[in-house]
C-alpha atoms as a PDB file:
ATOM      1  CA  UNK A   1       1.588  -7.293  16.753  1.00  0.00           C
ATOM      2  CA  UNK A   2       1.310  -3.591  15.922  1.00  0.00           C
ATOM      3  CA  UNK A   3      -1.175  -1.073  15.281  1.00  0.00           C
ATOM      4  CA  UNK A   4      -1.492   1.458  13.129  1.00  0.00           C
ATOM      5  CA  UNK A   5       0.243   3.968  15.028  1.00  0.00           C
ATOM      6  CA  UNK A   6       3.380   1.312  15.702  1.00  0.00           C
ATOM      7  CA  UNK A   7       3.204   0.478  12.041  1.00  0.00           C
ATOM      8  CA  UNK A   8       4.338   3.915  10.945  1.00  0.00           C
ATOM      9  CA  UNK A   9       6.197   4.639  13.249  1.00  0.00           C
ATOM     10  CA  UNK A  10       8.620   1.577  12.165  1.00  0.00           C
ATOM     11  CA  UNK A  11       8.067   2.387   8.831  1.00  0.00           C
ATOM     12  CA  UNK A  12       9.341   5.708   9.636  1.00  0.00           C
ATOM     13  CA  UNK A  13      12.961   4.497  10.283  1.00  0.00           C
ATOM     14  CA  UNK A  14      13.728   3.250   6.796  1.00  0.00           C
ATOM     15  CA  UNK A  15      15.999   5.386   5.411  1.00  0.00           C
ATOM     16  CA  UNK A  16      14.440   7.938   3.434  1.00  0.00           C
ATOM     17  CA  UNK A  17      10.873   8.048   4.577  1.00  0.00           C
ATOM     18  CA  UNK A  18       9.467  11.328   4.203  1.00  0.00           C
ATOM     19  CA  UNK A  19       5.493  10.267   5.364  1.00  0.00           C
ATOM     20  CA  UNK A  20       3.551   7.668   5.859  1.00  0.00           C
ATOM     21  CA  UNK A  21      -0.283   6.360   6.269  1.00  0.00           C
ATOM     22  CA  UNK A  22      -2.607   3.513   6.163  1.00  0.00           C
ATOM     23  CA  UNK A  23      -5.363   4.242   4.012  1.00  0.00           C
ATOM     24  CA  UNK A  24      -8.638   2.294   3.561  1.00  0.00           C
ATOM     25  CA  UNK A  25      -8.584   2.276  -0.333  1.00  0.00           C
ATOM     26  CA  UNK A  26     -12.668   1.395  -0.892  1.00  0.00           C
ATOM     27  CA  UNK A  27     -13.224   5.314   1.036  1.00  0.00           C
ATOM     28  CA  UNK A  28      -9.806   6.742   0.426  1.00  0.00           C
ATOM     29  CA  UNK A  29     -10.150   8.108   4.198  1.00  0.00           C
ATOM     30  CA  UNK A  30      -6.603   8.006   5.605  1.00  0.00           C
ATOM     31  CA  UNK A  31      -6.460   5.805   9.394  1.00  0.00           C
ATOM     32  CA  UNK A  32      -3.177   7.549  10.613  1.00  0.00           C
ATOM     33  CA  UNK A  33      -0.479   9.646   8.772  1.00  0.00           C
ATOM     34  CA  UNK A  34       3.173  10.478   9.902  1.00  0.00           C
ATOM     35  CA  UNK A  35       5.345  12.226   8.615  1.00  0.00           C
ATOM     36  CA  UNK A  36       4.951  14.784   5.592  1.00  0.00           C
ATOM     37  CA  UNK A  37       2.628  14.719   2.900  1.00  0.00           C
ATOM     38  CA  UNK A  38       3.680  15.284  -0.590  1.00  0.00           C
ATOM     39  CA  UNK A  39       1.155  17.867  -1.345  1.00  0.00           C
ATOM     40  CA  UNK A  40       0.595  19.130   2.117  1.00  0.00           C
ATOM     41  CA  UNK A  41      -2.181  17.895   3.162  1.00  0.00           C
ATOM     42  CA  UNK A  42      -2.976  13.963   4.478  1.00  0.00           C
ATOM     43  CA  UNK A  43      -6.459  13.892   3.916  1.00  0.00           C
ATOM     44  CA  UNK A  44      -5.994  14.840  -0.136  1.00  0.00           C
ATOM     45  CA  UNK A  45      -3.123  12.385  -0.630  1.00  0.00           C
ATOM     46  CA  UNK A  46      -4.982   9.278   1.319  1.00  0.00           C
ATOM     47  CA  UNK A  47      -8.120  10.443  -1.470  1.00  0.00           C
ATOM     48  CA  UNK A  48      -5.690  10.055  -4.430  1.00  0.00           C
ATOM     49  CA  UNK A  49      -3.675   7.183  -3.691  1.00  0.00           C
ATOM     50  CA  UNK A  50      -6.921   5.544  -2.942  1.00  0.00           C
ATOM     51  CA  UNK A  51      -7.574   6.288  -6.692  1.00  0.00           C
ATOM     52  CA  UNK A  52      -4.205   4.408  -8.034  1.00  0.00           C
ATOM     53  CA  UNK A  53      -4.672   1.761  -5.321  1.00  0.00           C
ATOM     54  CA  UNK A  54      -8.217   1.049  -6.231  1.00  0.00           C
ATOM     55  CA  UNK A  55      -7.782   1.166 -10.054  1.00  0.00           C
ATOM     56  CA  UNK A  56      -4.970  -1.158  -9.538  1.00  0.00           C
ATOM     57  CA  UNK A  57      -6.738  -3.763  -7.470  1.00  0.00           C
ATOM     58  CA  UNK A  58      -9.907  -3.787  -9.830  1.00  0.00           C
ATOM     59  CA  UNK A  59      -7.601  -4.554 -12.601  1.00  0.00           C
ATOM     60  CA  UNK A  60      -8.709  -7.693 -14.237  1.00  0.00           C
ATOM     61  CA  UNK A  61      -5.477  -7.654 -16.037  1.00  0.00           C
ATOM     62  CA  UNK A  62      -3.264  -7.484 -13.076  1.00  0.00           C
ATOM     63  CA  UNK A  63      -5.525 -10.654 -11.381  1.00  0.00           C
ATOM     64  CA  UNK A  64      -4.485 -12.923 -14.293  1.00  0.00           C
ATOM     65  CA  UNK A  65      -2.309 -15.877 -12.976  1.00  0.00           C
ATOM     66  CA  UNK A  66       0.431 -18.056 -14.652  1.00  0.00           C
ATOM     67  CA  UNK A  67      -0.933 -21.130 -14.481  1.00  0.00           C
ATOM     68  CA  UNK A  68       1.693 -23.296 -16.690  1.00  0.00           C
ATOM     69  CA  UNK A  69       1.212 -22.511 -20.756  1.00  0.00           C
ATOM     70  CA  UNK A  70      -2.003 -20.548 -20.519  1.00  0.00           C
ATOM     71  CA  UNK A  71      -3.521 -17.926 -18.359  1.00  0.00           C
ATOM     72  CA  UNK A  72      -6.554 -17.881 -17.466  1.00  0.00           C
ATOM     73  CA  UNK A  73      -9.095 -14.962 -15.879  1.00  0.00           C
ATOM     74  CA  UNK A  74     -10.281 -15.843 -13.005  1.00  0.00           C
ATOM     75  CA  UNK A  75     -13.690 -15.906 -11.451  1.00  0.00           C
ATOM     76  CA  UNK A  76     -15.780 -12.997  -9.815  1.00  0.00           C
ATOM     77  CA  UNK A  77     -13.974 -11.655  -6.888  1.00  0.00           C
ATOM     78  CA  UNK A  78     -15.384 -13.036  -3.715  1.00  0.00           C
ATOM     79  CA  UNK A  79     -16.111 -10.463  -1.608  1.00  0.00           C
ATOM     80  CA  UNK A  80     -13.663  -9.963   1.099  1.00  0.00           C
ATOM     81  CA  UNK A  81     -10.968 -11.496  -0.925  1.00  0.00           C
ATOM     82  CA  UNK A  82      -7.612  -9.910  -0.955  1.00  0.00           C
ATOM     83  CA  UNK A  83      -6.757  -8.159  -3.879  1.00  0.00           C
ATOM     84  CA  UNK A  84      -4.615  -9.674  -6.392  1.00  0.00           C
ATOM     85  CA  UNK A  85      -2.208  -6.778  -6.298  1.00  0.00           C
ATOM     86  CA  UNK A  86       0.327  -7.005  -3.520  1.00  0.00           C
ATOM     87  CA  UNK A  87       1.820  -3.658  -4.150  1.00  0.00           C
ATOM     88  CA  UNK A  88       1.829  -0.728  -6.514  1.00  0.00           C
ATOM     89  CA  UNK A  89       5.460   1.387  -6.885  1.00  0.00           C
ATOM     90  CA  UNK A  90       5.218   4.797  -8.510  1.00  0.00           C
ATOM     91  CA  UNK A  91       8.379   6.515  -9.017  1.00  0.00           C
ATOM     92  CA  UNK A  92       9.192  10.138  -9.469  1.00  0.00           C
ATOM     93  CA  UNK A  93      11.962  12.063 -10.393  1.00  0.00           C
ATOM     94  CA  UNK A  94      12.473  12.735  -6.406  1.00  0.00           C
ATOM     95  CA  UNK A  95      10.817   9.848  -4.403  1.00  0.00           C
ATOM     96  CA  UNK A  96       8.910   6.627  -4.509  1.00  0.00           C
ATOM     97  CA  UNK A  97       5.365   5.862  -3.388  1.00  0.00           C
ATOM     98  CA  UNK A  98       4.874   2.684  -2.086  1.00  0.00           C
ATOM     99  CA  UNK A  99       0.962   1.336  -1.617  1.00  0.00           C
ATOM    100  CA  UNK A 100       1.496  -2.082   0.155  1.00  0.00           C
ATOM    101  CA  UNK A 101      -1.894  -4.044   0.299  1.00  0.00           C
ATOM    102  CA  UNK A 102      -2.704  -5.205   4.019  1.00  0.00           C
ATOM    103  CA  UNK A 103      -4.756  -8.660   4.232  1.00  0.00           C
ATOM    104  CA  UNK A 104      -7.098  -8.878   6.699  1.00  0.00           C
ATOM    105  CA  UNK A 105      -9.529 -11.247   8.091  1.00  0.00           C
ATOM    106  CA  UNK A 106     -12.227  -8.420   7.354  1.00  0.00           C
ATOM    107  CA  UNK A 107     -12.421  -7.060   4.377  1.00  0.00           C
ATOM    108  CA  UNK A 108      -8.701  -6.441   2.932  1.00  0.00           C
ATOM    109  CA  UNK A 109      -9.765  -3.026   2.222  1.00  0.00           C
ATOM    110  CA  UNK A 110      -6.359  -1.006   3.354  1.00  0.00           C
ATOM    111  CA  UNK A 111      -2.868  -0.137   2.154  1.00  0.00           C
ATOM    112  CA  UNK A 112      -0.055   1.280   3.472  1.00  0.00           C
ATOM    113  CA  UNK A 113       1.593   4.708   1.584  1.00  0.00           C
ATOM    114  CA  UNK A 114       5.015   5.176   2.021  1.00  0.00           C
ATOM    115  CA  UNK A 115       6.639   7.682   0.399  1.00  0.00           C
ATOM    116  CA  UNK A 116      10.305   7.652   0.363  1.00  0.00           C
ATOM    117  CA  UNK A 117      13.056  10.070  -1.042  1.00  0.00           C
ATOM    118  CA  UNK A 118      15.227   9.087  -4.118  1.00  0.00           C
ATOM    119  CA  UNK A 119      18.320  10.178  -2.798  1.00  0.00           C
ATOM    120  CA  UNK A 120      18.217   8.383   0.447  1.00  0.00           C
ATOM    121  CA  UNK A 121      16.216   5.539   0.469  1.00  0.00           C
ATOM    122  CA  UNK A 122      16.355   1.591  -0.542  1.00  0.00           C
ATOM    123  CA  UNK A 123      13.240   0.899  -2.904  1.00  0.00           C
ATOM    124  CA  UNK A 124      14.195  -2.948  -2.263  1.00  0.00           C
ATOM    125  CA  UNK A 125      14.729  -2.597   0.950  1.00  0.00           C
ATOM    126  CA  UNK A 126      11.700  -0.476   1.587  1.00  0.00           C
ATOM    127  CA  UNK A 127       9.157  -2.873  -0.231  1.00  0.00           C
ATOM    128  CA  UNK A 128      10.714  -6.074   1.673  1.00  0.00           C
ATOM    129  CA  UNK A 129      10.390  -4.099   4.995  1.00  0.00           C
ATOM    130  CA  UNK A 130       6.848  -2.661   4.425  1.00  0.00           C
ATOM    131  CA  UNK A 131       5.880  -6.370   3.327  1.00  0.00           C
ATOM    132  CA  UNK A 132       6.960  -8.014   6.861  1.00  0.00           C
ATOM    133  CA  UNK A 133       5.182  -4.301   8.301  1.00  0.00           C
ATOM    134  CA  UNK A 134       2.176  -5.556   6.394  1.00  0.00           C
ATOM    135  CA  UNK A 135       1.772  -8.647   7.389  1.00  0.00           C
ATOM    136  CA  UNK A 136       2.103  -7.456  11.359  1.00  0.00           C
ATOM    137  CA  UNK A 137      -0.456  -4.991  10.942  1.00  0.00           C
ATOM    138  CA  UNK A 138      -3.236  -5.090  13.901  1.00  0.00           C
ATOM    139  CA  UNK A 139      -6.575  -3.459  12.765  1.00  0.00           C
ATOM    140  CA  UNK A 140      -8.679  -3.042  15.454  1.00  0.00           C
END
């Protein structure tokens, strides 16, 4: 099973991936970072995709689950829960930013960022990829 640093390093040879990191979304302190950074700088971007990733997750809208005719909201989260979100895509006019939610026995508390150029890369295949990454990921 791989660590952080074998995570994105595999998540490095999808085609188009222009940087990567595993963030802890509940401090927004980046774990390890490859690759480039859209605005230059690691530390900033880990900060504000913790932002989107956080808002998302703390949605109560986006924990509502079809169960049959009605929805219904669910109870408190427990703490230590996974998030209901399993990933958030934001597209731009030159690249895609992946957050993929990692579960972990702890606290569920990380996501990987991927961000991956328009022109070159697979969305679909990067999301399905990123998911098995995921699910690999060792956090020591």
């Amino acid at each position: 099973m791989p660590g952080i640093d074998e995570c994105l390093l595999e998540v490095m040879r999808l085609p188009g991936a222009r940087g990567a990191a595993v963030v802890d979304w509940t401090s927004g302190l980046a774990l390890g970072t490859i690759g480039e950074s859209p605005n230059g700088d690691h530390e900033a971007t880990a900060a504000e995709t913790a932002e989107v990733a956080r808002m998302a997750a703390e949605q109560p809208a986006f924990a509502l689950e079809a169960t049959g005719p009605s929805t219904a909201l669910p109870e408190k989260a427990v703490a230590g829960a996974p998030p209901p979100v399993e990933d958030v895509i934001v597209t731009t006019r030159a690249g895609y930013h992946i957050l993929r939610f990692v579960e972990t026995a702890f606290d569920s508390s990380v996501f990987v960022h991927l961000w991956l150029d328009r022109a070159e890369g697979n969305l679909a295949l990067a999301r399905i990829r990123l998911g098995e990454t995921a699910e690999r990921l060792v956090l020591a």
